[in-house]
N, C-alpha and C. Protein backbone atom coordinates (compact mmCIF):
# COMPACT_ATOMS: atom_id res chain seq x y z
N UNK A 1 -151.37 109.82 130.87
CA UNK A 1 -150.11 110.48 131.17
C UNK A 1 -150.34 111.80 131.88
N UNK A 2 -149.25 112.36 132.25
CA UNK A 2 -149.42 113.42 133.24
C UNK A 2 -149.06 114.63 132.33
N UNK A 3 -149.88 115.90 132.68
CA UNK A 3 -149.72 116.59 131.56
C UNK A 3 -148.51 117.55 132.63
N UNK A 4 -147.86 118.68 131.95
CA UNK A 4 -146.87 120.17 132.15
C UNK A 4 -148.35 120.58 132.82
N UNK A 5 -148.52 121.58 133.70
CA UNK A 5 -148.81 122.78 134.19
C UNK A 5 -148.00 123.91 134.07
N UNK A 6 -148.34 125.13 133.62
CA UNK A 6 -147.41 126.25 133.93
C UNK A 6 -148.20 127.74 133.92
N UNK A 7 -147.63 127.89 135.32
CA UNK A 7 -148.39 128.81 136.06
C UNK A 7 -147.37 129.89 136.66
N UNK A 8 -147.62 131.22 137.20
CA UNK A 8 -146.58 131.98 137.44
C UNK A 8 -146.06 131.25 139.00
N UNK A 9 -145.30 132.23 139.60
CA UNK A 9 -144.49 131.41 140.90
C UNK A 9 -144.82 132.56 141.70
N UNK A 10 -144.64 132.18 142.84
CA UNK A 10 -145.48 132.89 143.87
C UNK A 10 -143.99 132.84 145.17
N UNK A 11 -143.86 133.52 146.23
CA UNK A 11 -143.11 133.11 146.70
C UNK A 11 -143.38 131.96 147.69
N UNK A 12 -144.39 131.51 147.93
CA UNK A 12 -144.45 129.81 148.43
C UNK A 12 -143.88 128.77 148.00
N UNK A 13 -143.53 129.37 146.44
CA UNK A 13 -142.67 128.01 145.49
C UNK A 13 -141.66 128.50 145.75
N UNK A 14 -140.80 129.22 146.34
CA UNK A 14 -139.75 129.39 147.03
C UNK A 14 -138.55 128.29 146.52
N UNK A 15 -138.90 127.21 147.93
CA UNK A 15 -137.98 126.16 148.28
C UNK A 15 -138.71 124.97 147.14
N UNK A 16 -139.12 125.00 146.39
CA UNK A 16 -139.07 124.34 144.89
C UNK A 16 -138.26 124.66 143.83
N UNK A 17 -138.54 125.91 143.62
CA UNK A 17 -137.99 126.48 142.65
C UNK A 17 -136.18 126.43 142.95
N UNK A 18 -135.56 126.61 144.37
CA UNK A 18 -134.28 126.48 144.91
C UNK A 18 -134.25 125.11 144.79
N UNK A 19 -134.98 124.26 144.61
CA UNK A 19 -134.58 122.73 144.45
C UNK A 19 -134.61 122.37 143.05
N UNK A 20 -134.83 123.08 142.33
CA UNK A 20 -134.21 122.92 140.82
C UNK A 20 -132.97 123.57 140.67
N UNK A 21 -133.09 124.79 140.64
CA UNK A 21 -131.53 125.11 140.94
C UNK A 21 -130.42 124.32 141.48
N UNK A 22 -130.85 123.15 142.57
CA UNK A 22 -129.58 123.05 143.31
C UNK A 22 -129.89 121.56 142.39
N UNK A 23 -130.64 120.66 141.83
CA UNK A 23 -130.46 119.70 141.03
C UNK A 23 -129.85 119.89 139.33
N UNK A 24 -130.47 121.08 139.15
CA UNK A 24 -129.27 121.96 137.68
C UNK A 24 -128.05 122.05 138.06
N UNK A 25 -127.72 122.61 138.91
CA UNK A 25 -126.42 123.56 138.83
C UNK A 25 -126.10 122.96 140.55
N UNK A 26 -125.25 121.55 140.65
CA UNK A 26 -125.14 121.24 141.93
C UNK A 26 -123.43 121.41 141.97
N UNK A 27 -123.12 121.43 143.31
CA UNK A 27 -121.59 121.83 143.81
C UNK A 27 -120.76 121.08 143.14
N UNK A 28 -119.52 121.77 142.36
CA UNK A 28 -118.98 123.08 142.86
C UNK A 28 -119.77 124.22 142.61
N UNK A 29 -121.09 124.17 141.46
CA UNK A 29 -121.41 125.19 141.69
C UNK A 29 -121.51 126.03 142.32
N UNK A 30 -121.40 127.66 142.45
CA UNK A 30 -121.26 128.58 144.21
C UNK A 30 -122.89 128.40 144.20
N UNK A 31 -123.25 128.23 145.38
CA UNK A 31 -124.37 128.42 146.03
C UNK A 31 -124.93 129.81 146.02
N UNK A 32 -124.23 131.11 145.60
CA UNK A 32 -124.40 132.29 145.41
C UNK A 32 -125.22 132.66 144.58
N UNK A 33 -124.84 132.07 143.37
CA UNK A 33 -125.52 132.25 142.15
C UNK A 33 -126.62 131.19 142.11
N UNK A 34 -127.62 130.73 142.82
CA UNK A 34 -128.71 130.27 142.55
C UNK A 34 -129.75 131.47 142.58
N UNK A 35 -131.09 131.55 142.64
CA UNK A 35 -131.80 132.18 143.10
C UNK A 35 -132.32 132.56 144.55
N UNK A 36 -131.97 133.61 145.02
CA UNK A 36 -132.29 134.37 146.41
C UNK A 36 -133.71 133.88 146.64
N UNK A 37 -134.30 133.87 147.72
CA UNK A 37 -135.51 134.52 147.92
C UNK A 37 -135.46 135.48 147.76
N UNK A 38 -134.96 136.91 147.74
CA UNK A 38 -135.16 138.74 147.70
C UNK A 38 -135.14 138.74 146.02
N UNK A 39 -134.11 137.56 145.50
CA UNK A 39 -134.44 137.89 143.60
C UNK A 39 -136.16 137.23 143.66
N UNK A 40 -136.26 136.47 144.32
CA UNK A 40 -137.74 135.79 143.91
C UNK A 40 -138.65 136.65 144.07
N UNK A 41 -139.16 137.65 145.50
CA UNK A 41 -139.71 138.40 145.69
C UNK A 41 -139.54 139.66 144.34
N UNK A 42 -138.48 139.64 144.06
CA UNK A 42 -138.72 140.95 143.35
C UNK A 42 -139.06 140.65 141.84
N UNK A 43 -138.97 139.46 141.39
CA UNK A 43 -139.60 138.98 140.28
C UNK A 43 -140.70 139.44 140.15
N UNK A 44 -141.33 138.44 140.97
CA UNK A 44 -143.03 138.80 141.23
C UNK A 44 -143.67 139.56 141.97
N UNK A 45 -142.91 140.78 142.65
CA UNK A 45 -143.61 142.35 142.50
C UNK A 45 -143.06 143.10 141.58
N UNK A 46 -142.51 142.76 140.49
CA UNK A 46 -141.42 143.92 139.39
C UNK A 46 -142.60 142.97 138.07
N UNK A 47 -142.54 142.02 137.81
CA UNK A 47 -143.41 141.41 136.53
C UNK A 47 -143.69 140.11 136.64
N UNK A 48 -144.82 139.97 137.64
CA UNK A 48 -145.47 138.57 137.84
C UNK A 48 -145.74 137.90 136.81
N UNK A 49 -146.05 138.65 135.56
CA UNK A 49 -146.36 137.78 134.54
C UNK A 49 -145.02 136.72 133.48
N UNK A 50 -144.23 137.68 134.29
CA UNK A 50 -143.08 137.21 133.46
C UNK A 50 -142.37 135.88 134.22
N UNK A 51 -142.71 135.72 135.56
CA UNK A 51 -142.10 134.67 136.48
C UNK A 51 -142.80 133.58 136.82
N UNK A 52 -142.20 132.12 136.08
CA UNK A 52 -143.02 130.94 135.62
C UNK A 52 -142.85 129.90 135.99
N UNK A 53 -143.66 129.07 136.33
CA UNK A 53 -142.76 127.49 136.78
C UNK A 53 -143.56 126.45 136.37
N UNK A 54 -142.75 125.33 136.32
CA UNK A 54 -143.73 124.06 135.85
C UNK A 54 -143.83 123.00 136.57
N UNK A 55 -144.74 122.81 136.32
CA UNK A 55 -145.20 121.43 137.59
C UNK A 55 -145.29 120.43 137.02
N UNK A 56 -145.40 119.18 137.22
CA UNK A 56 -145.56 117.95 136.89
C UNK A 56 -145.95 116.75 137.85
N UNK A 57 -146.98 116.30 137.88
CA UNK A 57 -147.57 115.65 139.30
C UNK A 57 -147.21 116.46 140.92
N UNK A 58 -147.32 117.74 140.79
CA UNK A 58 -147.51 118.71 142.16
C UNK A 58 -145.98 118.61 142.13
N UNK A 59 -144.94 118.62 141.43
CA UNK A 59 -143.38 118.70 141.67
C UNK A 59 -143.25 120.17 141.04
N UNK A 60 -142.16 120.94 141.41
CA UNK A 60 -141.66 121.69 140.50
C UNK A 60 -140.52 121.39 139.94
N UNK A 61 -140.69 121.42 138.42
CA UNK A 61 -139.62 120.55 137.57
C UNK A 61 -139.07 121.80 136.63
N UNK A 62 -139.32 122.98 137.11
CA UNK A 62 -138.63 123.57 136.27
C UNK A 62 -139.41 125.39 136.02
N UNK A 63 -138.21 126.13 135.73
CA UNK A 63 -138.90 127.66 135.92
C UNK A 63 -138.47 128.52 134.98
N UNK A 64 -138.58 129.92 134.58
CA UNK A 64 -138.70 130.87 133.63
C UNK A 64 -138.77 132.00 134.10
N UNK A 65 -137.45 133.27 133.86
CA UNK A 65 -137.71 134.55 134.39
C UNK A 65 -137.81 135.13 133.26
N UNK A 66 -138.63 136.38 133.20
CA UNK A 66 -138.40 137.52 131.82
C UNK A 66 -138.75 139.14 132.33
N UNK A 67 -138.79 139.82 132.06
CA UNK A 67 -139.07 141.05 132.16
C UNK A 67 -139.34 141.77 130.97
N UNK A 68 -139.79 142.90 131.02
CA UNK A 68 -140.22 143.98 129.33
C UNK A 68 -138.61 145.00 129.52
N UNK A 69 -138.60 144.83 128.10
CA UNK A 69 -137.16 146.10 127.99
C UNK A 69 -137.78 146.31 126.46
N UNK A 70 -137.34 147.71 125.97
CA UNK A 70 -137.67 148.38 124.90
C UNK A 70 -136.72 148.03 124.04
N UNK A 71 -136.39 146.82 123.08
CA UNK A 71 -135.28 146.71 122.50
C UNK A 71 -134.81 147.49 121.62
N UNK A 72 -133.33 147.94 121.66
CA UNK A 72 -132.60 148.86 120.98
C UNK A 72 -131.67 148.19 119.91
N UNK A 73 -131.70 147.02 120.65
CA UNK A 73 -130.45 146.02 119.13
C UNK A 73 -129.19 146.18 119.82
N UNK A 74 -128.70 147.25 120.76
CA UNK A 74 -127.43 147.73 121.66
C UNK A 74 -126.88 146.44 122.08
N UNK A 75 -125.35 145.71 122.20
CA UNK A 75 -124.70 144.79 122.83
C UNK A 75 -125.21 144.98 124.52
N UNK A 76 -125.31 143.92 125.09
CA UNK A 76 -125.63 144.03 126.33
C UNK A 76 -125.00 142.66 126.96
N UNK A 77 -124.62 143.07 128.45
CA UNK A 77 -124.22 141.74 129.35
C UNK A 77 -125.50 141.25 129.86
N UNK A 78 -125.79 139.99 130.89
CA UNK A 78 -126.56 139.69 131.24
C UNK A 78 -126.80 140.56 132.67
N UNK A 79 -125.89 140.67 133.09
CA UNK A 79 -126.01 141.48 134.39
C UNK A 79 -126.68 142.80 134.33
N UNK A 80 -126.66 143.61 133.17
CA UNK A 80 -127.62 144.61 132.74
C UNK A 80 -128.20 144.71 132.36
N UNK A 81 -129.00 143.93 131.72
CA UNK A 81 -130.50 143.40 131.10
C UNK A 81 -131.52 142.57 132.65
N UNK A 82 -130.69 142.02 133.43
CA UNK A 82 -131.41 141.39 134.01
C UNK A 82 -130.90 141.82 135.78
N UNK A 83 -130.32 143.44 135.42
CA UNK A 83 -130.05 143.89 137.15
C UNK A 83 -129.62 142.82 138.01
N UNK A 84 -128.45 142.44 137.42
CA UNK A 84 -127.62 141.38 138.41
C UNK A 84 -128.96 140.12 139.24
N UNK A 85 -129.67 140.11 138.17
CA UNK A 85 -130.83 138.73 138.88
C UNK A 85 -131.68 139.18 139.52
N UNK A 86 -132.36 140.82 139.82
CA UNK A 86 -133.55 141.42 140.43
C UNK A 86 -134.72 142.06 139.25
N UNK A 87 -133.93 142.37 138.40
CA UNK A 87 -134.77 142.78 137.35
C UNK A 87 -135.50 144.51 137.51
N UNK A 88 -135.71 144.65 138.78
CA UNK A 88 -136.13 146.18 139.21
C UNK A 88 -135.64 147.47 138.46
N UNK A 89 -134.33 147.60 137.87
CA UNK A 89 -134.03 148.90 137.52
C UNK A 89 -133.96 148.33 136.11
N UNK A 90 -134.00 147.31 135.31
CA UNK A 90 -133.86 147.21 134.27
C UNK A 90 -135.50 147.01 133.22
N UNK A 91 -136.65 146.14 134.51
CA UNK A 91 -137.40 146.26 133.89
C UNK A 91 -138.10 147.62 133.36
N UNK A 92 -139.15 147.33 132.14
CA UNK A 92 -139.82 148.79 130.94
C UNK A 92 -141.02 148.75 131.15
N UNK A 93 -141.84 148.37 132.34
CA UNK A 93 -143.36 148.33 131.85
C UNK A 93 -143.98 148.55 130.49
N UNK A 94 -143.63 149.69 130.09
CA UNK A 94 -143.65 150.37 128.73
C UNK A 94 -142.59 149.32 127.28
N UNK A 95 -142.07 148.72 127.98
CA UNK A 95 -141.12 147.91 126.61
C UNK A 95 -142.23 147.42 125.80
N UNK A 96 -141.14 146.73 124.46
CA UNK A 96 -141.92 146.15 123.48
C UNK A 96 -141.84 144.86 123.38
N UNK A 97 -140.68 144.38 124.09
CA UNK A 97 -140.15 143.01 124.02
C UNK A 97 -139.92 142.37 125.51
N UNK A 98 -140.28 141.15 125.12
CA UNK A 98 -140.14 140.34 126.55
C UNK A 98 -138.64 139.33 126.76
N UNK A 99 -137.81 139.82 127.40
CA UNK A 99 -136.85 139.16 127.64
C UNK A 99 -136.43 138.05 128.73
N UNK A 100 -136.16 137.16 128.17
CA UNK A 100 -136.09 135.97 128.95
C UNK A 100 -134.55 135.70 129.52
N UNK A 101 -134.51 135.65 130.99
CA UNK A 101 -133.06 135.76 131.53
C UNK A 101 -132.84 134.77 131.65
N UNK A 102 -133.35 133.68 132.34
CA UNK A 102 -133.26 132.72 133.09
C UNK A 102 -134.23 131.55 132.46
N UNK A 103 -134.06 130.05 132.28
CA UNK A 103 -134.62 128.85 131.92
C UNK A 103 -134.13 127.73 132.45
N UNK A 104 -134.59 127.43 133.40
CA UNK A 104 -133.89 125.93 134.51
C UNK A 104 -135.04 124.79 133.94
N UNK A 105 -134.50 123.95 134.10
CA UNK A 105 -135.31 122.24 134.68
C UNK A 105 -134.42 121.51 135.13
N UNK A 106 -135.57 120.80 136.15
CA UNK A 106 -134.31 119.51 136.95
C UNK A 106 -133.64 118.46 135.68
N UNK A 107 -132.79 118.08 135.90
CA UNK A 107 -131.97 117.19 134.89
C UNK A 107 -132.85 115.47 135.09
N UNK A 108 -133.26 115.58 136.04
CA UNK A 108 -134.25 114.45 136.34
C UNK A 108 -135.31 113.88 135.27
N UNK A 109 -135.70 115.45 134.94
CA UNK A 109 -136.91 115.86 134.34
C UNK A 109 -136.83 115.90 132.42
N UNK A 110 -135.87 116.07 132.14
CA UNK A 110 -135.21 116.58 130.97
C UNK A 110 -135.74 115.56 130.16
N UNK A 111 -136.43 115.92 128.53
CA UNK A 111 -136.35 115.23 127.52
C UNK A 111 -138.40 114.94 127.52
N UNK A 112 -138.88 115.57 128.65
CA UNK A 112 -140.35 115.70 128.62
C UNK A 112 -141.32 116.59 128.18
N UNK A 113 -140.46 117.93 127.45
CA UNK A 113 -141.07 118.55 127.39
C UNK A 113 -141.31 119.86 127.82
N UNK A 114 -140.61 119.73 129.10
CA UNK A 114 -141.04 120.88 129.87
C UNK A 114 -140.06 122.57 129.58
N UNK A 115 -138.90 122.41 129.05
CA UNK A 115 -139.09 123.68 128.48
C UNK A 115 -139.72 124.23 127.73
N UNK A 116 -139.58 123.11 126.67
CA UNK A 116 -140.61 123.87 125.36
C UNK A 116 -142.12 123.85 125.93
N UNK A 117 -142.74 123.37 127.27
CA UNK A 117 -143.57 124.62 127.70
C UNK A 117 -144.05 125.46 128.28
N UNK A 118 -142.40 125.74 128.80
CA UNK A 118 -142.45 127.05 128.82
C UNK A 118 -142.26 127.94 128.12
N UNK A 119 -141.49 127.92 127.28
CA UNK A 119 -141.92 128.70 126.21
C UNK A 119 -142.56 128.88 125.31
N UNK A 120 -143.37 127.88 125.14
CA UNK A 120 -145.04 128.49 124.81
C UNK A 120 -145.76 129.19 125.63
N UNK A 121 -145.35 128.71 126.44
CA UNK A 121 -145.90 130.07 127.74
C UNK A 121 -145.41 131.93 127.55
N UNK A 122 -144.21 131.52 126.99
CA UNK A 122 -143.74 133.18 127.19
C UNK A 122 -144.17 133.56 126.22
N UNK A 123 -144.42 133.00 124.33
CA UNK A 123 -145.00 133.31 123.40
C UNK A 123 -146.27 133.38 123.64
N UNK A 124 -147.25 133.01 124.79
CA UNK A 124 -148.45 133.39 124.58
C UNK A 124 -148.52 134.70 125.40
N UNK A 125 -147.24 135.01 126.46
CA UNK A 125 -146.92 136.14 127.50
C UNK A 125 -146.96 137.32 126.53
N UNK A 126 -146.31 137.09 125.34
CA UNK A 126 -146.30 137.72 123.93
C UNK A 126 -147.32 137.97 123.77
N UNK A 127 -147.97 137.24 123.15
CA UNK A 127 -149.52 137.56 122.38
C UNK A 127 -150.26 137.98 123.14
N UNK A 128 -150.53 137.89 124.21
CA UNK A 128 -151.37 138.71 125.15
C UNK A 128 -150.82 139.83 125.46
N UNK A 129 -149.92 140.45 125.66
CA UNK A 129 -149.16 141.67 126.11
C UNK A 129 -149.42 142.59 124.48
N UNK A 130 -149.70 141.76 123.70
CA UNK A 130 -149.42 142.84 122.38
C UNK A 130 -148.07 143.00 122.18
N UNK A 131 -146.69 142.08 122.81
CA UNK A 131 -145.37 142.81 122.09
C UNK A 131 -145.21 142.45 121.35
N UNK A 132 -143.76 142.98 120.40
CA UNK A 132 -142.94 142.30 118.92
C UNK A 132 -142.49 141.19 119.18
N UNK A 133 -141.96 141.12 120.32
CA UNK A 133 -141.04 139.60 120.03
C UNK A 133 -140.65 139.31 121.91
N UNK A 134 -140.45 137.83 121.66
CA UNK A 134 -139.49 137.42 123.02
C UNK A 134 -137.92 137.17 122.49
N UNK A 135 -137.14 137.92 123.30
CA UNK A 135 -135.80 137.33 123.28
C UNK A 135 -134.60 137.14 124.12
N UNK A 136 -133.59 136.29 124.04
CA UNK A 136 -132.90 135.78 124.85
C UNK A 136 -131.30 135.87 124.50
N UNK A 137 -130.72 136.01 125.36
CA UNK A 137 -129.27 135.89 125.23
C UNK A 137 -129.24 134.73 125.27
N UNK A 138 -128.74 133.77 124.49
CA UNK A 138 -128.24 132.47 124.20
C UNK A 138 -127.11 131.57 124.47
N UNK A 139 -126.67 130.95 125.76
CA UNK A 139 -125.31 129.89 125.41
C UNK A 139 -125.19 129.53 124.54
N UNK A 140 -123.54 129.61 123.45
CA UNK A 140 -123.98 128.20 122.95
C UNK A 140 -122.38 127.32 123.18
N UNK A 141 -122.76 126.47 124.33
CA UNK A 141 -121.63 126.07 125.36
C UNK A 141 -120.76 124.59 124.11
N UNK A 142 -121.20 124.47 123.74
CA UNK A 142 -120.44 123.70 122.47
C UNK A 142 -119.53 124.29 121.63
N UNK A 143 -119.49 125.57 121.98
CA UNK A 143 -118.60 126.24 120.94
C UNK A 143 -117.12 126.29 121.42
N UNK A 144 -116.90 125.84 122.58
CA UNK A 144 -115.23 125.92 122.96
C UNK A 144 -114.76 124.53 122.54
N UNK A 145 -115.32 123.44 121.59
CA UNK A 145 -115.21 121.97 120.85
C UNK A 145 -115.12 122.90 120.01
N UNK A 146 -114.95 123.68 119.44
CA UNK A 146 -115.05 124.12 117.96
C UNK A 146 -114.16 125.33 117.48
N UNK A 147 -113.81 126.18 118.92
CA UNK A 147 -113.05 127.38 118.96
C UNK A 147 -111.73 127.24 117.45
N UNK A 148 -111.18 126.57 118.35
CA UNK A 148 -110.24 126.37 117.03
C UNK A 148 -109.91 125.92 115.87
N UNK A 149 -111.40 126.28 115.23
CA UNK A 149 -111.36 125.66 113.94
C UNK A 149 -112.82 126.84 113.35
N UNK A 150 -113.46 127.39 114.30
CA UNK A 150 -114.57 128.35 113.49
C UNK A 150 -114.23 129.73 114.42
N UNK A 151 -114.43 130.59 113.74
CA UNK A 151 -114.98 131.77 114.68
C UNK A 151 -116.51 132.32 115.10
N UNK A 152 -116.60 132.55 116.09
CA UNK A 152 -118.06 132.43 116.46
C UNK A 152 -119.15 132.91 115.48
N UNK A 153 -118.88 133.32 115.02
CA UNK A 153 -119.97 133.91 113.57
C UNK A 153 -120.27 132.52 112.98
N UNK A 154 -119.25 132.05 112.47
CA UNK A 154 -119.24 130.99 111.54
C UNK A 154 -119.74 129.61 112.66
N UNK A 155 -119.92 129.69 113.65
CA UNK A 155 -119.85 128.45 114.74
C UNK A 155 -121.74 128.46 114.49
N UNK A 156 -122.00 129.49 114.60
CA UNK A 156 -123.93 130.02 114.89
C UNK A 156 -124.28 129.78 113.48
N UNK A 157 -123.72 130.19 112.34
CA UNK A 157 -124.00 130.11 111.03
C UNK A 157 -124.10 127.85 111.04
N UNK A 158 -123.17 127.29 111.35
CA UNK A 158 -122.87 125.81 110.92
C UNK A 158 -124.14 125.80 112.12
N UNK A 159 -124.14 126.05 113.16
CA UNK A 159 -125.30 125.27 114.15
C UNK A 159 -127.05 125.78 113.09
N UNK A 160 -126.80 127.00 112.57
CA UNK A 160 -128.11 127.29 111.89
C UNK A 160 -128.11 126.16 110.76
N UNK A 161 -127.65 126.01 110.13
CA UNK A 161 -127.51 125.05 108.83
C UNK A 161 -127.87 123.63 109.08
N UNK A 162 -127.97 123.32 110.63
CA UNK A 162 -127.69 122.13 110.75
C UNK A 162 -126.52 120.86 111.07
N UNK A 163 -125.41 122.09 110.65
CA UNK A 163 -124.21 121.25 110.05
C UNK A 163 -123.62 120.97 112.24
N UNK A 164 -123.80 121.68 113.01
CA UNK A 164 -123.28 121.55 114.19
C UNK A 164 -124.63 121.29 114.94
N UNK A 165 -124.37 120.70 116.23
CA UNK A 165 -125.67 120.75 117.11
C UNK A 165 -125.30 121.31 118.27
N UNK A 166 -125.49 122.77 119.09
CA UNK A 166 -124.92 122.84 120.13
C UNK A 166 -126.52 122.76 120.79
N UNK A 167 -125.89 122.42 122.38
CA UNK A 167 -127.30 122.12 123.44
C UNK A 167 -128.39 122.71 123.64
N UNK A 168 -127.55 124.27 123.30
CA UNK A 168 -128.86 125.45 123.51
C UNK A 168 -129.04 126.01 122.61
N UNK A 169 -128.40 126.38 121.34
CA UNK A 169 -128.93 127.04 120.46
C UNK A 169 -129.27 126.48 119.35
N UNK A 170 -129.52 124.80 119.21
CA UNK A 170 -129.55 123.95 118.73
C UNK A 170 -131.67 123.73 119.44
N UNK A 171 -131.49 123.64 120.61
CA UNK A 171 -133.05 123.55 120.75
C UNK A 171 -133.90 125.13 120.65
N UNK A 172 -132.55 126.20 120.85
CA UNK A 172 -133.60 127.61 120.69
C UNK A 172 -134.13 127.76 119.62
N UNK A 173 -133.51 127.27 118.15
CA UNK A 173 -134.05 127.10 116.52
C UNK A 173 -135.25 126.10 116.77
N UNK A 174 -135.31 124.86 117.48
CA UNK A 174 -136.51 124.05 117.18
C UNK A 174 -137.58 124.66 118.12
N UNK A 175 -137.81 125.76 118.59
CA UNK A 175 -138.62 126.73 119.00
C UNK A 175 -139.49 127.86 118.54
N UNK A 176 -138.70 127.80 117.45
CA UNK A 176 -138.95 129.22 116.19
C UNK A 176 -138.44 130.22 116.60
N UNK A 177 -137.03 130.22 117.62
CA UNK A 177 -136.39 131.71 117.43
C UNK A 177 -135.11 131.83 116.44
N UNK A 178 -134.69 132.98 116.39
CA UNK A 178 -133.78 133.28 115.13
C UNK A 178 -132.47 134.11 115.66
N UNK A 179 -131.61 134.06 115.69
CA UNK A 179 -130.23 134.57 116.38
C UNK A 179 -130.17 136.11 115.21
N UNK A 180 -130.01 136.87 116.30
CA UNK A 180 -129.87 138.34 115.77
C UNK A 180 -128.64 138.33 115.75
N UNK A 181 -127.86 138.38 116.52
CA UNK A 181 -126.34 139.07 117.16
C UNK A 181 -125.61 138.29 117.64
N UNK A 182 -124.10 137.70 117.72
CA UNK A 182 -123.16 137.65 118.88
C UNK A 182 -123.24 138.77 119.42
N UNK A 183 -123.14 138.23 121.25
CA UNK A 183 -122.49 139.29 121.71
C UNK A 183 -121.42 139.08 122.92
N UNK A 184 -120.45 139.08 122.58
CA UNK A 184 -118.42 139.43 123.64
C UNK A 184 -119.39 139.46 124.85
N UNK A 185 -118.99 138.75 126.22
CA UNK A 185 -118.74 139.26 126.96
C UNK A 185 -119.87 139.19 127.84
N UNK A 186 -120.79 138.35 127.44
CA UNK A 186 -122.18 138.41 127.93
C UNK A 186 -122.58 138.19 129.44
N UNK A 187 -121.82 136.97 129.76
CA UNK A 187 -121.59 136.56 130.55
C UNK A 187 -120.93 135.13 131.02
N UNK A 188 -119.93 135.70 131.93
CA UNK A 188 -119.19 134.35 132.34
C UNK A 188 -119.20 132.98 132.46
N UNK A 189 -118.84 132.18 131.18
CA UNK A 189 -119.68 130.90 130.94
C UNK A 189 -118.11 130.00 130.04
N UNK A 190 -117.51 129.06 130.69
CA UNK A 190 -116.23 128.59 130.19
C UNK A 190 -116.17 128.17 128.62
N UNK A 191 -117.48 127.47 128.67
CA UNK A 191 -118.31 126.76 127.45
C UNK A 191 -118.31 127.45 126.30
N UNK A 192 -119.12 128.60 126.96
CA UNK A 192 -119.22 129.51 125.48
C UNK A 192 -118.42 130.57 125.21
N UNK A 193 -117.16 130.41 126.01
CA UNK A 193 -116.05 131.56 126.14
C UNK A 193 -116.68 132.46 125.83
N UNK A 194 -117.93 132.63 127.20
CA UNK A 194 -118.24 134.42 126.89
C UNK A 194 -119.33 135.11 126.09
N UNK A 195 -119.27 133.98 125.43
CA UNK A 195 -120.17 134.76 123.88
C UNK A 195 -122.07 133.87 124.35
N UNK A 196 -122.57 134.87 124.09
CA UNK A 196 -124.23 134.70 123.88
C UNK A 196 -124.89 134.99 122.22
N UNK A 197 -125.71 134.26 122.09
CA UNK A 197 -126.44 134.62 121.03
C UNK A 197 -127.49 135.02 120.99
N UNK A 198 -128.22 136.48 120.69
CA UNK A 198 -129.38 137.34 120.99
C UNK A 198 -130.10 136.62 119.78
N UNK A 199 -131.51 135.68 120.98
CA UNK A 199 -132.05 135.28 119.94
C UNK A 199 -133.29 135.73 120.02
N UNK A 200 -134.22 135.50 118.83
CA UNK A 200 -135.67 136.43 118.72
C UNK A 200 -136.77 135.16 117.71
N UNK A 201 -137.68 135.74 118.88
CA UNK A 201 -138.98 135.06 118.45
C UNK A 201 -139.84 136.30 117.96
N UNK A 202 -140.82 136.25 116.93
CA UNK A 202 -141.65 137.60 116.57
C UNK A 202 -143.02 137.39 117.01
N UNK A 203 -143.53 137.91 117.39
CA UNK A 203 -145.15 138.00 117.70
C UNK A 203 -145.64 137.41 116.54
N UNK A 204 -146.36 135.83 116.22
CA UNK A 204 -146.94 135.89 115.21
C UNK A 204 -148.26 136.15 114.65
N UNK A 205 -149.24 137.28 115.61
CA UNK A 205 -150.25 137.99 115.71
C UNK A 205 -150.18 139.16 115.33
N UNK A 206 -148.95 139.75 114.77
CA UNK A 206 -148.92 141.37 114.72
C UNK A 206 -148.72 141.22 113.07
């Protein structure tokens, strides 16, 4: 069998990495909101280590952005954690934590594996960097099936228990991360009316 590769992205993977995007997120999606080349470039001169992709027989099937921020626990949108998709004024060289903005794979690809490794990739981005933890603002796009009958506290509490399965925060638990926070407003997402879940993985070397 063919194993995952995952290696950082360079801007030669360019028009790969835009061909997952446009097989994730195809029209009506706006074509706006994929990834630039100028966000790509500035990935990987702002924190090469943090900008990832995976291969699978020489394909790219899928990618990973993060940057260092000094976590404060503070509510945050995605657009300010992750400088509207450049990362430049938001990344910390100096942070403690590695934050993960972005997690694509082609839908082609799905059910192989290949997120979960990438994120073994960012937990070892962890352990080598020496930080506390990786973490992520979380969809959890199942929750507008549920709006009217839980409030989002209680929606993350039933998906922790087991008792609900939503898509993403349903596989972020079979990862070993742990939901800190709702947070209002995160970013514009119909699914999850809005709401993200700040989730956290801990360094398990420290």
């Amino acid at each position: 069998m063919s194993s995952i590769q995952v290696r950082p992205y360079t801007l030669s993977d360019f028009e790969g990495l835009l061909g997952v995007q446009k097989e994730a997120f195809p029209p009506p999606f706006p074509e706006e909101l994929w990834w630039s080349r100028n966000q790509i470039e500035a990935h990987i001169t702002t924190f090469p280590k943090g900008a990832l992709l995976a291969e699978l027989d020489g394909i790219v099937v899928g990618s990973a952005t993060s940057l260092l921020i000094a976590f404060d626990g503070k509510p945050h949108t995605w657009d300010e954690v992750a400088d509207h998709g450049y990362i430049q004024k938001s990344h910390n060289p100096a942070g403690d934590s590695l934050y993960g903005i972005d997690l694509c794979v082609r839908p082609s690809y799905r059910g192989k594996g290949i997120a979960g490794a990438l994120y073994e990739a960012r937990k070892e981005t962890v352990r080598q960097l020496g930080l506390k933890r990786f973490i992520a603002g979380c969809r959890i796009p199942n929750y507008h099936e549920y709006a009217n009958q839980l409030d989002v506290d209680s929606y993350v509490e039933a998906v922790e228990k087991g008792e609900i399965k939503d898509l993403v925060l349903s596989f972020m638990l079979r990862q070993g991360l742990r939901p800190l926070q709702v947070m209002p407003n995160y970013l514009e997402d119909e699914e999850s009316l809005d709401y993200a879940v700040l989730v956290e993985w801990r360094n398990d070397q420290l």
